[in-house]
PDB file of N, CA and C in Angstrom:
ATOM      1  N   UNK A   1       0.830  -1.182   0.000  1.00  0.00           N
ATOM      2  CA  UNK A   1       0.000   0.000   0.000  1.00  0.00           C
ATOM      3  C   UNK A   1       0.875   1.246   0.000  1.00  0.00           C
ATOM      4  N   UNK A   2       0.490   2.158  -0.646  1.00  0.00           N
ATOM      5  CA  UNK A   2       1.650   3.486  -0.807  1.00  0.00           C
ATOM      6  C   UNK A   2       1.252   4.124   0.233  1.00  0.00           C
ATOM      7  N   UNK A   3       2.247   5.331   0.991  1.00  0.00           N
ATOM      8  CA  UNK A   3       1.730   5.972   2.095  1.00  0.00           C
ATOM      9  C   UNK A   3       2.325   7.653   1.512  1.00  0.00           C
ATOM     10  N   UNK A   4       0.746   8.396   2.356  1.00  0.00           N
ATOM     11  CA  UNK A   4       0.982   9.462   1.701  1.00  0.00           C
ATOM     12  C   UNK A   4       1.012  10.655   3.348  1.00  0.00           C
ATOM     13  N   UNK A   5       1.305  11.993   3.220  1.00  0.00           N
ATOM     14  CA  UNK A   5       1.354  12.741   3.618  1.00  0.00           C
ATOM     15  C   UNK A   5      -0.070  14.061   2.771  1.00  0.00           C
ATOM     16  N   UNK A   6      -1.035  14.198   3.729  1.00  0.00           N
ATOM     17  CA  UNK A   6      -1.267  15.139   3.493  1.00  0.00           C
ATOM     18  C   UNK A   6      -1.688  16.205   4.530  1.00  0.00           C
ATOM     19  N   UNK A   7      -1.348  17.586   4.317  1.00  0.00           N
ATOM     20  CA  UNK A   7      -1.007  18.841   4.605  1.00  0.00           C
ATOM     21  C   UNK A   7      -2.211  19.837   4.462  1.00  0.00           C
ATOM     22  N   UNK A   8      -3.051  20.526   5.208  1.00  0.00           N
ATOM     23  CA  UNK A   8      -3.900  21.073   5.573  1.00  0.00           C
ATOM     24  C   UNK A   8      -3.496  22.180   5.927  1.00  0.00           C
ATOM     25  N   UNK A   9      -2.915  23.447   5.450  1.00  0.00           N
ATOM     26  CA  UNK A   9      -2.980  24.325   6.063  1.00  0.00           C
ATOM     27  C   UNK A   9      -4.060  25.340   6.483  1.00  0.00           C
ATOM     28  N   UNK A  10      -4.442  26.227   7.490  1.00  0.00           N
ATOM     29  CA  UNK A  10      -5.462  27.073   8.215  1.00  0.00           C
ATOM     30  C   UNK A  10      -4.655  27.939   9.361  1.00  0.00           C
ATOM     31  N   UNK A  11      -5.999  28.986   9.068  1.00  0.00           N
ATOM     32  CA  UNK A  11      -6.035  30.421  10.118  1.00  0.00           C
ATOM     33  C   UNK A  11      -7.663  30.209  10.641  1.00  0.00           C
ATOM     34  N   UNK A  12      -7.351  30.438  11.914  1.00  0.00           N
ATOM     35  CA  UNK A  12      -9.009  30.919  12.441  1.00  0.00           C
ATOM     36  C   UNK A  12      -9.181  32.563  11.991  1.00  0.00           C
ATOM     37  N   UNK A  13     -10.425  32.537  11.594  1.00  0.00           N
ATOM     38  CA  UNK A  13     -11.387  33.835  10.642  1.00  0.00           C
ATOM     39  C   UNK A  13     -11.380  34.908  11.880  1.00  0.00           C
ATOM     40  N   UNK A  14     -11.358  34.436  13.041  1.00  0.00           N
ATOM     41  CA  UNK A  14     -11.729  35.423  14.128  1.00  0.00           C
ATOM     42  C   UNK A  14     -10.764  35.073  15.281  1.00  0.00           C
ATOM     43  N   UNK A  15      -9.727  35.871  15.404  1.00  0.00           N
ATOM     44  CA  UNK A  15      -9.066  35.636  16.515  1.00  0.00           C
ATOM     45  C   UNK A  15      -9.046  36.158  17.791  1.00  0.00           C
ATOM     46  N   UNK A  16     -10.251  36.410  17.694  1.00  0.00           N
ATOM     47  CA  UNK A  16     -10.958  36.782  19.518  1.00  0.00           C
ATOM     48  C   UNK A  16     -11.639  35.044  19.381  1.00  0.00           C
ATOM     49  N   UNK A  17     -11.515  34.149  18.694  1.00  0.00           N
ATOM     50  CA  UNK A  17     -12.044  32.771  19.014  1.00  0.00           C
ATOM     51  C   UNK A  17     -11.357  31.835  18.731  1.00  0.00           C
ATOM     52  N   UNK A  18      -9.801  32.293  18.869  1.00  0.00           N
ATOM     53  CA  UNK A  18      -9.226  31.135  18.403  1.00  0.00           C
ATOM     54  C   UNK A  18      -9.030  29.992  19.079  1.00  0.00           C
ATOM     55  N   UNK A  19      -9.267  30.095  20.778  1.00  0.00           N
ATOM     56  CA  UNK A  19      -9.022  29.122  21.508  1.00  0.00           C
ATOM     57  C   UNK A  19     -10.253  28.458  21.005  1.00  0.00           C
ATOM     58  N   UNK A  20     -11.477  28.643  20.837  1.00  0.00           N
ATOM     59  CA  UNK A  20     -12.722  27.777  20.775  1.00  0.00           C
ATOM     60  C   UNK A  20     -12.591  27.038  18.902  1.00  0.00           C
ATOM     61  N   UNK A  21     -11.408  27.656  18.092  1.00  0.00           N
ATOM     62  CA  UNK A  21     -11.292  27.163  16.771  1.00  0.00           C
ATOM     63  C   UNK A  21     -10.702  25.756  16.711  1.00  0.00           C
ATOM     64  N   UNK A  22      -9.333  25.867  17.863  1.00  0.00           N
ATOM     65  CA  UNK A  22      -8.270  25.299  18.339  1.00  0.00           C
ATOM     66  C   UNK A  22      -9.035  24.174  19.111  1.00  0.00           C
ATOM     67  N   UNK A  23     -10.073  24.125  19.867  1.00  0.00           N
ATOM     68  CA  UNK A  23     -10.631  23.600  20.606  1.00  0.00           C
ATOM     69  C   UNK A  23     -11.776  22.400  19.953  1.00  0.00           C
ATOM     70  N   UNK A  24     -12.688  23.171  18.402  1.00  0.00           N
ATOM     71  CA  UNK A  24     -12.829  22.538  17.546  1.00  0.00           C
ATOM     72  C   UNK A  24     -11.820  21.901  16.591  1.00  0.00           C
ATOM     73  N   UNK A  25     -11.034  21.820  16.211  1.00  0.00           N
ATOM     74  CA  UNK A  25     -10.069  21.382  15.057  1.00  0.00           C
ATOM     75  C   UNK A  25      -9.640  20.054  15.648  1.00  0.00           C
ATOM     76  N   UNK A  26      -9.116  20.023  17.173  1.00  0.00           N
ATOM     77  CA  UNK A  26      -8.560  18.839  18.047  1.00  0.00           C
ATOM     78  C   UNK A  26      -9.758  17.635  18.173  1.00  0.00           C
ATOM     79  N   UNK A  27     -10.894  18.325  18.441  1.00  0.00           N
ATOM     80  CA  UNK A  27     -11.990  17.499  19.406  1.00  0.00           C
ATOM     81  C   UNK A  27     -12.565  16.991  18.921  1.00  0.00           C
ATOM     82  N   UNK A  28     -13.067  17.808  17.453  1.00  0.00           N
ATOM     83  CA  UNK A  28     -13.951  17.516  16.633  1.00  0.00           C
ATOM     84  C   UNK A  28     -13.543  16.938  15.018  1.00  0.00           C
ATOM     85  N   UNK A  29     -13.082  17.567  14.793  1.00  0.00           N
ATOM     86  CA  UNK A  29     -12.453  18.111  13.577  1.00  0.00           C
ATOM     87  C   UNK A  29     -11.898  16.600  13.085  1.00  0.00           C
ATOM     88  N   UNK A  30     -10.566  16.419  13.777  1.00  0.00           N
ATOM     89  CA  UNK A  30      -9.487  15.378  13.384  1.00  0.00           C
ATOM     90  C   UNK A  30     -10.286  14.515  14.153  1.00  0.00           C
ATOM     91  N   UNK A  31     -10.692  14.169  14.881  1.00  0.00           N
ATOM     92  CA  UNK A  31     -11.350  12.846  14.956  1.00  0.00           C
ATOM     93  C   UNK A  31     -12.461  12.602  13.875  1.00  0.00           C
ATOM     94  N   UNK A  32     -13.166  13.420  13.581  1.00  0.00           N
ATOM     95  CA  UNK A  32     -14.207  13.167  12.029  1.00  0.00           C
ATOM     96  C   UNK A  32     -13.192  12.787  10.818  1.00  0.00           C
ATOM     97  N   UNK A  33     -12.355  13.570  11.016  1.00  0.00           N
ATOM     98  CA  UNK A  33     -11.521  13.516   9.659  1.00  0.00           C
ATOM     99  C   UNK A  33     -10.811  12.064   9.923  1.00  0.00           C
ATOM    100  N   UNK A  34     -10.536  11.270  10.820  1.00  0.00           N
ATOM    101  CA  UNK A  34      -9.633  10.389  11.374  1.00  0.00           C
ATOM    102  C   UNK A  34     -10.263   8.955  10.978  1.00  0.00           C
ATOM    103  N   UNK A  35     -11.978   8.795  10.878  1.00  0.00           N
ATOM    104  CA  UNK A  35     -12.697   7.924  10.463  1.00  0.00           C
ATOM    105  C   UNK A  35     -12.938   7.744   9.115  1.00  0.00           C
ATOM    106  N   UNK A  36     -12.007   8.439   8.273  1.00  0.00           N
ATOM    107  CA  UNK A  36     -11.270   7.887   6.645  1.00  0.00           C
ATOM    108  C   UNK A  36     -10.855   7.104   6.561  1.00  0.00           C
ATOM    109  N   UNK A  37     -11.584   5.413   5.882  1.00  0.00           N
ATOM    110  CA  UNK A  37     -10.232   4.715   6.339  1.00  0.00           C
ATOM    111  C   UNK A  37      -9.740   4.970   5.207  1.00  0.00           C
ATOM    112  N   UNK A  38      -8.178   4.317   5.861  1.00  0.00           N
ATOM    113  CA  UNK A  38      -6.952   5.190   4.758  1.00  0.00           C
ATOM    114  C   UNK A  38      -6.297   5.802   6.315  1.00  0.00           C
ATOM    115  N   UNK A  39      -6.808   6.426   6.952  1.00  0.00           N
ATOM    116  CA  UNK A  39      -6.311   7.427   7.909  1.00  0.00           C
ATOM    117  C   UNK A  39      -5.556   6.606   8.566  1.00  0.00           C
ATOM    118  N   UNK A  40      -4.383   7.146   8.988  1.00  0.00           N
ATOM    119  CA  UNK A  40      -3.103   6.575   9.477  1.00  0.00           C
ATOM    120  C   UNK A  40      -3.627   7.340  11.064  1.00  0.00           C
ATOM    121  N   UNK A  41      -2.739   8.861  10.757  1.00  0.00           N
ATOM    122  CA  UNK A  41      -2.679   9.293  12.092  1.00  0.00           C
ATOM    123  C   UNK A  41      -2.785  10.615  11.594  1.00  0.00           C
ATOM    124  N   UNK A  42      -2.934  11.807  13.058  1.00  0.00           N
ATOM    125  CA  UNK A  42      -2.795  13.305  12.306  1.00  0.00           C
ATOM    126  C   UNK A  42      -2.161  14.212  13.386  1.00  0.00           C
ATOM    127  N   UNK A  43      -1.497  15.160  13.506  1.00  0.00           N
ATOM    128  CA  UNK A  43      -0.984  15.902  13.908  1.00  0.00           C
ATOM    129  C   UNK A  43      -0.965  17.257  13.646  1.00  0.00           C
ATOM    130  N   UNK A  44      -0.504  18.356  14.993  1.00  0.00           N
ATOM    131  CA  UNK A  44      -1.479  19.699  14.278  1.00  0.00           C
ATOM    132  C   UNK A  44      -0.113  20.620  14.712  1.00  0.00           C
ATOM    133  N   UNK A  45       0.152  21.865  14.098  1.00  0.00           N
ATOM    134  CA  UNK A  45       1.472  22.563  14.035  1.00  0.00           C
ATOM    135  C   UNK A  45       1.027  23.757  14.189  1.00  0.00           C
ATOM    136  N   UNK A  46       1.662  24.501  15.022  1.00  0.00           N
ATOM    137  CA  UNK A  46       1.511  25.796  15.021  1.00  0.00           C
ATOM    138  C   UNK A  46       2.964  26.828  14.078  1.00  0.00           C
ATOM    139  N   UNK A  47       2.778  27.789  13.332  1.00  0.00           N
ATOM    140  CA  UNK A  47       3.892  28.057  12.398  1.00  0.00           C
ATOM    141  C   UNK A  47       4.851  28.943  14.163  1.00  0.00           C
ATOM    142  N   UNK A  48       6.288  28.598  13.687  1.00  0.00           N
ATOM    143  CA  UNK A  48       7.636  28.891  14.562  1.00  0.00           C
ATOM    144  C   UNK A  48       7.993  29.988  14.347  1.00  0.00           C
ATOM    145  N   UNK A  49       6.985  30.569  13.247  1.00  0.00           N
ATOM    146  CA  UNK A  49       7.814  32.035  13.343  1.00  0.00           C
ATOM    147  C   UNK A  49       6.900  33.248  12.395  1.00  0.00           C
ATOM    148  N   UNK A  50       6.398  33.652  13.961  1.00  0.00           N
ATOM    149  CA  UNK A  50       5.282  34.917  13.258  1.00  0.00           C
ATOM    150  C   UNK A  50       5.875  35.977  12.860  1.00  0.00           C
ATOM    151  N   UNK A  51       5.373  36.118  11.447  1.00  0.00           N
ATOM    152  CA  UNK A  51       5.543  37.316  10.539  1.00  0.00           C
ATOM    153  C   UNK A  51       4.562  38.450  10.017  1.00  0.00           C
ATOM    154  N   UNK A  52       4.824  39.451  10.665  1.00  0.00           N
ATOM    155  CA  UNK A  52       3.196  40.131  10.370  1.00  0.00           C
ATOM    156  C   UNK A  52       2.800  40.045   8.731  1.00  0.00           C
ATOM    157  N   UNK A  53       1.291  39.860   8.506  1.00  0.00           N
ATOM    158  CA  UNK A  53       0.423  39.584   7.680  1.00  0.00           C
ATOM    159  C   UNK A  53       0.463  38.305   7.402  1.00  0.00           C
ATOM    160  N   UNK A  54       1.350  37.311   8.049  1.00  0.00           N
ATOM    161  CA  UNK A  54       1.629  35.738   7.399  1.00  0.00           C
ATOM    162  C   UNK A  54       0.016  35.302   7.672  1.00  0.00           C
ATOM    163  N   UNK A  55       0.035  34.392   6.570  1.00  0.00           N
ATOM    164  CA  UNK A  55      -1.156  33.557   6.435  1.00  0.00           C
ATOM    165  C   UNK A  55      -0.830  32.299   6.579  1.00  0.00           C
ATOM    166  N   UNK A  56      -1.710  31.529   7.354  1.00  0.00           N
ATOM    167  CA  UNK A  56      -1.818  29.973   7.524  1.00  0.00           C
ATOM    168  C   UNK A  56      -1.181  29.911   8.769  1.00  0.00           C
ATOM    169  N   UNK A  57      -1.576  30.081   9.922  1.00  0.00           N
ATOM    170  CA  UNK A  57      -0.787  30.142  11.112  1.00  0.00           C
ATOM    171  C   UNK A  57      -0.354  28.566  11.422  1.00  0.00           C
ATOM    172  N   UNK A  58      -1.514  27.951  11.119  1.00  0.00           N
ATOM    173  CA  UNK A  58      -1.604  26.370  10.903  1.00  0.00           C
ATOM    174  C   UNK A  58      -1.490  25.391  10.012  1.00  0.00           C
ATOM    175  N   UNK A  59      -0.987  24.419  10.943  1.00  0.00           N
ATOM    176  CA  UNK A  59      -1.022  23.097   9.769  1.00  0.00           C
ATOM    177  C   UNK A  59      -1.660  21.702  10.614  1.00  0.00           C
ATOM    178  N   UNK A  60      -2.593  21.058   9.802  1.00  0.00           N
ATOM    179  CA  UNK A  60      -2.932  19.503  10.213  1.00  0.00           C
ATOM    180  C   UNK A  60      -1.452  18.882   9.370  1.00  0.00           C
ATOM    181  N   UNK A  61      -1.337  18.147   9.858  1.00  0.00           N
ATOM    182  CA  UNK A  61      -0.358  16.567   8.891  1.00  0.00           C
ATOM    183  C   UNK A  61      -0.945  15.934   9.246  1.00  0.00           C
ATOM    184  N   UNK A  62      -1.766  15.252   8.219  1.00  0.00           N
ATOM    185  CA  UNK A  62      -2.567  13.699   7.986  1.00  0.00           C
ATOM    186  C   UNK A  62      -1.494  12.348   7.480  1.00  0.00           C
ATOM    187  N   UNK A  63      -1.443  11.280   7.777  1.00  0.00           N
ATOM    188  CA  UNK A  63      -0.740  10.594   7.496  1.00  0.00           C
ATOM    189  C   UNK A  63      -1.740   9.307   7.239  1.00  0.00           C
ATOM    190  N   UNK A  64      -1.530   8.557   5.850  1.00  0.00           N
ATOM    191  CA  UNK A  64      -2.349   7.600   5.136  1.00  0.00           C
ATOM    192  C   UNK A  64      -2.009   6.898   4.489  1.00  0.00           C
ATOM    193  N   UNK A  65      -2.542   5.716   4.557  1.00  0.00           N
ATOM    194  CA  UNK A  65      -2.104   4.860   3.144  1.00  0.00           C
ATOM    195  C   UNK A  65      -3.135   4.417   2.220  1.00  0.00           C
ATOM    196  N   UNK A  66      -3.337   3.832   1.415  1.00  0.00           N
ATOM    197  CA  UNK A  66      -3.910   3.844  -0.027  1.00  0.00           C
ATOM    198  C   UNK A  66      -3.460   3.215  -0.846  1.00  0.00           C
ATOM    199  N   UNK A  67      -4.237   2.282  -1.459  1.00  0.00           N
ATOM    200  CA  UNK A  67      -3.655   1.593  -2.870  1.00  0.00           C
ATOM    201  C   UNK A  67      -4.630   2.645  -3.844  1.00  0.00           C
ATOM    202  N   UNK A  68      -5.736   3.135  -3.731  1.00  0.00           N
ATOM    203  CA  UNK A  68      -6.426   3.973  -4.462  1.00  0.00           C
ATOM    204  C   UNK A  68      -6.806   5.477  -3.834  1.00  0.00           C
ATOM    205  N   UNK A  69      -5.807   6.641  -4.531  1.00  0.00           N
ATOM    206  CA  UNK A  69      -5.995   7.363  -3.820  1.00  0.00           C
ATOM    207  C   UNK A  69      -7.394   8.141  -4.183  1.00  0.00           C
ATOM    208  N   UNK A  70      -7.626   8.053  -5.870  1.00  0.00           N
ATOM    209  CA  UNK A  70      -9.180   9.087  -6.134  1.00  0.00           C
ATOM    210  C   UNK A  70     -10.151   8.516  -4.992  1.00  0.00           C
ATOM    211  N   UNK A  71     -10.200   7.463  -4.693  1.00  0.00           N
ATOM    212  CA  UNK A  71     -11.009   6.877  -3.829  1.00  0.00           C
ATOM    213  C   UNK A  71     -10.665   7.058  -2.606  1.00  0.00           C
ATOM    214  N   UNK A  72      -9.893   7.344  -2.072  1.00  0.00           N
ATOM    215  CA  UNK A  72      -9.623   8.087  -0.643  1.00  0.00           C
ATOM    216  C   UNK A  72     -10.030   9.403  -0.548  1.00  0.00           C
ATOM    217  N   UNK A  73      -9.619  10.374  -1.610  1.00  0.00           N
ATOM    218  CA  UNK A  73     -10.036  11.629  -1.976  1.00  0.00           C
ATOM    219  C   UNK A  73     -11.916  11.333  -1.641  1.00  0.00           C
ATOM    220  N   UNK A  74     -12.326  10.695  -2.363  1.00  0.00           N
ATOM    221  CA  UNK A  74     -13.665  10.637  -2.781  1.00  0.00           C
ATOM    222  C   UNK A  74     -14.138  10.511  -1.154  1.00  0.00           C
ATOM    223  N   UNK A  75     -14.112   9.750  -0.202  1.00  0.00           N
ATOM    224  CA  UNK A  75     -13.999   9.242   1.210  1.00  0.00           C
ATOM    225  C   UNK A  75     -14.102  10.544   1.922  1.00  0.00           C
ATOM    226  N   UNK A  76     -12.876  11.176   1.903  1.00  0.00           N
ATOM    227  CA  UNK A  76     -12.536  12.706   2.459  1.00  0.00           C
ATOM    228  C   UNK A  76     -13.604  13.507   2.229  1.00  0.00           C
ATOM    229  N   UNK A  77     -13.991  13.552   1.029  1.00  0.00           N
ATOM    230  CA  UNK A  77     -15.181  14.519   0.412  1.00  0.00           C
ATOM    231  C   UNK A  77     -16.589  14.245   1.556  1.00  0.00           C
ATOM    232  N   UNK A  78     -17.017  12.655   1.167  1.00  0.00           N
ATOM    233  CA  UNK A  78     -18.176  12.690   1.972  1.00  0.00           C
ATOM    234  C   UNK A  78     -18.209  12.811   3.090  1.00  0.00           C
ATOM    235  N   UNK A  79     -16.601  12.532   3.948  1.00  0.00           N
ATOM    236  CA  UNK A  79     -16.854  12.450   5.126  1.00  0.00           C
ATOM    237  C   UNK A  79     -16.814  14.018   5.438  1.00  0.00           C
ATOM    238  N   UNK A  80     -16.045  14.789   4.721  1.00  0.00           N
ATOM    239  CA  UNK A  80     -16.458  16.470   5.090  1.00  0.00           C
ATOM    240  C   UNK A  80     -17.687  16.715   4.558  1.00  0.00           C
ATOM    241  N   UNK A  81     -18.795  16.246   3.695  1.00  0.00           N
ATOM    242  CA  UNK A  81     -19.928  16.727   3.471  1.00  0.00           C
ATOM    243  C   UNK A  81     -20.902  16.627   4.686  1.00  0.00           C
ATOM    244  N   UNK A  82     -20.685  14.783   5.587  1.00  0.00           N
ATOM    245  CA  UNK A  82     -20.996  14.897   6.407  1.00  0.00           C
ATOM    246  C   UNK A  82     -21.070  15.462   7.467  1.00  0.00           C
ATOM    247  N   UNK A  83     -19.836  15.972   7.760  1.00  0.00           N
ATOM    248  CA  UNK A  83     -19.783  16.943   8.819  1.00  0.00           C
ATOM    249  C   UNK A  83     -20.358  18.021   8.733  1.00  0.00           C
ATOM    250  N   UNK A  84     -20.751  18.769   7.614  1.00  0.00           N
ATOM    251  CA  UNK A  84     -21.152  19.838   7.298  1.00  0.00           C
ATOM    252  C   UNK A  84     -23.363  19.548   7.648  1.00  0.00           C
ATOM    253  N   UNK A  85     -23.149  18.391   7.230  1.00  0.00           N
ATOM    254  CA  UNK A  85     -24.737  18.249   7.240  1.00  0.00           C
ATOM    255  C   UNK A  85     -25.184  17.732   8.654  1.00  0.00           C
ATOM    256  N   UNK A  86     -24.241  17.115   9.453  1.00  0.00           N
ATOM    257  CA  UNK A  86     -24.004  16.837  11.369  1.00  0.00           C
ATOM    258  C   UNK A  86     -24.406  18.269  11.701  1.00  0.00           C
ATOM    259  N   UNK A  87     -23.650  19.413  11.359  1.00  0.00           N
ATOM    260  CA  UNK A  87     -23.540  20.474  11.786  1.00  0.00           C
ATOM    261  C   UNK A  87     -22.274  20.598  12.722  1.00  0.00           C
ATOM    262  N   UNK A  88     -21.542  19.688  12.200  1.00  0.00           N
ATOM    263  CA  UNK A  88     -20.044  19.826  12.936  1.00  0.00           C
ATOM    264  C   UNK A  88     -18.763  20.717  12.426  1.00  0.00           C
ATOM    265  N   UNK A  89     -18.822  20.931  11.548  1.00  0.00           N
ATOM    266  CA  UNK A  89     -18.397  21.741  10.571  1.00  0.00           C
ATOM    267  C   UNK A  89     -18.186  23.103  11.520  1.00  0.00           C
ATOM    268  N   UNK A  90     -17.129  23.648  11.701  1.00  0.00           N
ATOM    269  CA  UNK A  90     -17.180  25.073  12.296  1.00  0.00           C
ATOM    270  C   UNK A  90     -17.338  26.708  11.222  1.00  0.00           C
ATOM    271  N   UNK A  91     -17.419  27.505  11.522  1.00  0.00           N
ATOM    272  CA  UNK A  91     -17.554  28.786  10.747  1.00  0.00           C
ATOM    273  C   UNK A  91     -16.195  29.552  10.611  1.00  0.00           C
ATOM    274  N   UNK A  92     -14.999  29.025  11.459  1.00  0.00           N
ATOM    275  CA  UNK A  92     -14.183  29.334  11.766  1.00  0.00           C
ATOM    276  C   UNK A  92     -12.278  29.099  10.914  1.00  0.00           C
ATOM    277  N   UNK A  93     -12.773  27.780  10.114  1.00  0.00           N
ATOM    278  CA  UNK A  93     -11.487  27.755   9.710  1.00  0.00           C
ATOM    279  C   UNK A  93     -11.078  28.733   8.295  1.00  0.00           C
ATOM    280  N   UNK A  94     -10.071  28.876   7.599  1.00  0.00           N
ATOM    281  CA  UNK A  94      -9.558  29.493   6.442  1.00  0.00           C
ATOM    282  C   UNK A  94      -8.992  28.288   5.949  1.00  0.00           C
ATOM    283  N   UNK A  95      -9.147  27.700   5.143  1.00  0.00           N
ATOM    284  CA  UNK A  95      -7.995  26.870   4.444  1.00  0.00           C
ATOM    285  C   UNK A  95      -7.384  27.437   2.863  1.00  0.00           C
ATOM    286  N   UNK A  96      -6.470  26.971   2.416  1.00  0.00           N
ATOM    287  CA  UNK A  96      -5.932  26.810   1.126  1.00  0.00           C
ATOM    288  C   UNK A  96      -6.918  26.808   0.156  1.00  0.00           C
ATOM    289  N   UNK A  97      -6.763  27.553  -0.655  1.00  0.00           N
ATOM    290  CA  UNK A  97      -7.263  27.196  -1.684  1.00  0.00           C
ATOM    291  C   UNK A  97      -7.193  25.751  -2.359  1.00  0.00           C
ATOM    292  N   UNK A  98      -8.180  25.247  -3.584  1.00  0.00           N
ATOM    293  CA  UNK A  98      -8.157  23.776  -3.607  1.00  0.00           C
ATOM    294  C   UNK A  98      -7.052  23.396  -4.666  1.00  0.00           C
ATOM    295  N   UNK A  99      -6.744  24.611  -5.434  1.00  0.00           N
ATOM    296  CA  UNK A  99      -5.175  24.352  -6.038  1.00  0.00           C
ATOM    297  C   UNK A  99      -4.222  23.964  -5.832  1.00  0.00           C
ATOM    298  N   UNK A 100      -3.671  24.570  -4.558  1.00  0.00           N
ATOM    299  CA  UNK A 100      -2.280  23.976  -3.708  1.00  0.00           C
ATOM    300  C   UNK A 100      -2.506  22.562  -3.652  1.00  0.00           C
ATOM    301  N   UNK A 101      -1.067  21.876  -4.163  1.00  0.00           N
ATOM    302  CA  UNK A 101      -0.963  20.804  -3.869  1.00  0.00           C
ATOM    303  C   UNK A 101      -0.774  19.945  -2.269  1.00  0.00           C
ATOM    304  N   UNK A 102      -1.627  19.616  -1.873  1.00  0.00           N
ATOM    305  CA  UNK A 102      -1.721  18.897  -0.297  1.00  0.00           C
ATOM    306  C   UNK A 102      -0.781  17.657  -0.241  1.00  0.00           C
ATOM    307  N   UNK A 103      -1.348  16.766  -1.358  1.00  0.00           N
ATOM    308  CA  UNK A 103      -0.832  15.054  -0.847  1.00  0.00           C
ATOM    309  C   UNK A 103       0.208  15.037  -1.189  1.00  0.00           C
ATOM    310  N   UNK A 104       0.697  14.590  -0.703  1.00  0.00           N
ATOM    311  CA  UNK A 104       2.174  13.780  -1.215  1.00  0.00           C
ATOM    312  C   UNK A 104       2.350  12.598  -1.045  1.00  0.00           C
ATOM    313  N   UNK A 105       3.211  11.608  -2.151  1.00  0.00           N
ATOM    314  CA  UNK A 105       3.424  10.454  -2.184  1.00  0.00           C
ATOM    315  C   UNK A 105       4.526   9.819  -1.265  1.00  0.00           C
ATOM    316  N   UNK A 106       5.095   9.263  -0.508  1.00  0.00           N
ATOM    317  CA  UNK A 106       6.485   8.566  -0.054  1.00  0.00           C
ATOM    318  C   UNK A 106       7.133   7.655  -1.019  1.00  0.00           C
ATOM    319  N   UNK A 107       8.288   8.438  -1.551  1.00  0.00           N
ATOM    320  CA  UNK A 107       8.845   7.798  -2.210  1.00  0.00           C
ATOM    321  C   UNK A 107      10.312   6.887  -1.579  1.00  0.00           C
ATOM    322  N   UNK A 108      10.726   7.427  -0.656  1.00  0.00           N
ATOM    323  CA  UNK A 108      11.784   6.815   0.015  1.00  0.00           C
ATOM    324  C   UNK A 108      11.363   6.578   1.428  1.00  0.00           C
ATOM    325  N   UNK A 109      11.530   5.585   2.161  1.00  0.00           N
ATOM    326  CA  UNK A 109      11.711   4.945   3.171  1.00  0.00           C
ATOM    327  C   UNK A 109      12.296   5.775   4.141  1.00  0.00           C
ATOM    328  N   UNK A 110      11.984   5.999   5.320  1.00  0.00           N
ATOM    329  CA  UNK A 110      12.304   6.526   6.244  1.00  0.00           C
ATOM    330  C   UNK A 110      13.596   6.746   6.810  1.00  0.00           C
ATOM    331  N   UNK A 111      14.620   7.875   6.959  1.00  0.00           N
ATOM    332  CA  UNK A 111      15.978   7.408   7.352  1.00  0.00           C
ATOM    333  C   UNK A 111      16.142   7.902   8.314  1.00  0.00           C
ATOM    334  N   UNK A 112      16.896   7.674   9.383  1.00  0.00           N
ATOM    335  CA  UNK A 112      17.582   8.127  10.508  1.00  0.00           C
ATOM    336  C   UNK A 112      18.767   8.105  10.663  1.00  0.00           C
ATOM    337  N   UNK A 113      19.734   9.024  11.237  1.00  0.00           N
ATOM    338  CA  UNK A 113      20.770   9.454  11.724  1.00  0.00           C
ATOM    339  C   UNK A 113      21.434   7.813  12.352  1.00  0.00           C
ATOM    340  N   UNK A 114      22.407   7.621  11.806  1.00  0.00           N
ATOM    341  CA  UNK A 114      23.773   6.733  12.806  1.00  0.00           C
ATOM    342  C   UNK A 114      23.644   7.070  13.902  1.00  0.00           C
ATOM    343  N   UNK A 115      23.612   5.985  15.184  1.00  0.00           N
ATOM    344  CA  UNK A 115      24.553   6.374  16.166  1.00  0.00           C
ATOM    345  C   UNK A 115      25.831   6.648  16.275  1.00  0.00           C
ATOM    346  N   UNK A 116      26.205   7.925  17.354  1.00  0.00           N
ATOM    347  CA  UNK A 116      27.697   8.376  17.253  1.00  0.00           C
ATOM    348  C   UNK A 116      28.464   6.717  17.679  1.00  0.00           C
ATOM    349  N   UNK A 117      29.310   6.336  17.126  1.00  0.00           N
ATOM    350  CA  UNK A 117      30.136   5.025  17.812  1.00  0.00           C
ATOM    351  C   UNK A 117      31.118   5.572  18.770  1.00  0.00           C
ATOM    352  N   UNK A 118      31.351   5.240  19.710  1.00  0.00           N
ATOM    353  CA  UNK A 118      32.246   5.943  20.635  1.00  0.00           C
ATOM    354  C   UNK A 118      33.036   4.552  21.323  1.00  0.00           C
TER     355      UNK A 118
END
């Protein structure tokens, strides 16, 4: 099965609410999004270095695997339609436009650093 990386970046719309955005995205959010199967695992980033006017303060990293990804895509879709029709869906996020490229493929195997030999 191929494993992919995908990348979500977001700003909360109102930052007199960002703790309650932050509060949705964890609780709600990635656990809806998490019942893709395909869904590996997900993790959420705050950007290291504020720059005034920067956009995307945030990032999800989704991590997945897939032998068919249109069909994972397709998965993602309903399961965000659902949320939207739950009424789980918040008013609050900004994301990317749907141009930016999100997924990415793994093409190389994971490497790590030698131990120092001493």
């Amino acid at each position: 099965m191929a494993r992919y990386l995908l990348f979500a970046f977001s700003d909360c719309k109102d930052p007199a609410r960002e703790e309650e955005f932050n509060e949705w995205y964890d609780n709600v959010h990635i656990p809806d999004i998490l019942a893709v199967p395909g869904m590996i695992s997900a993790t959420r980033w705050e950007s290291a270095h504020s720059v005034e006017g920067q956009r995307r303060k945030y990032l999800a990293l989704y991590e997945l695997e897939t032998d068919n990804l249109a069909e994972f895509d397709a998965g993602v879709r309903e399961r965000g339609m659902w949320t939207m029709r739950e009424g789980r869906f918040s008013d609050l996020p900004e994301f990317d436009p749907p141009n930016i490229p999100r997924v990415y493929k793994q093409i190389m195997p994971e490497k790590r650093p030698l131990k120092a030999r001493g």
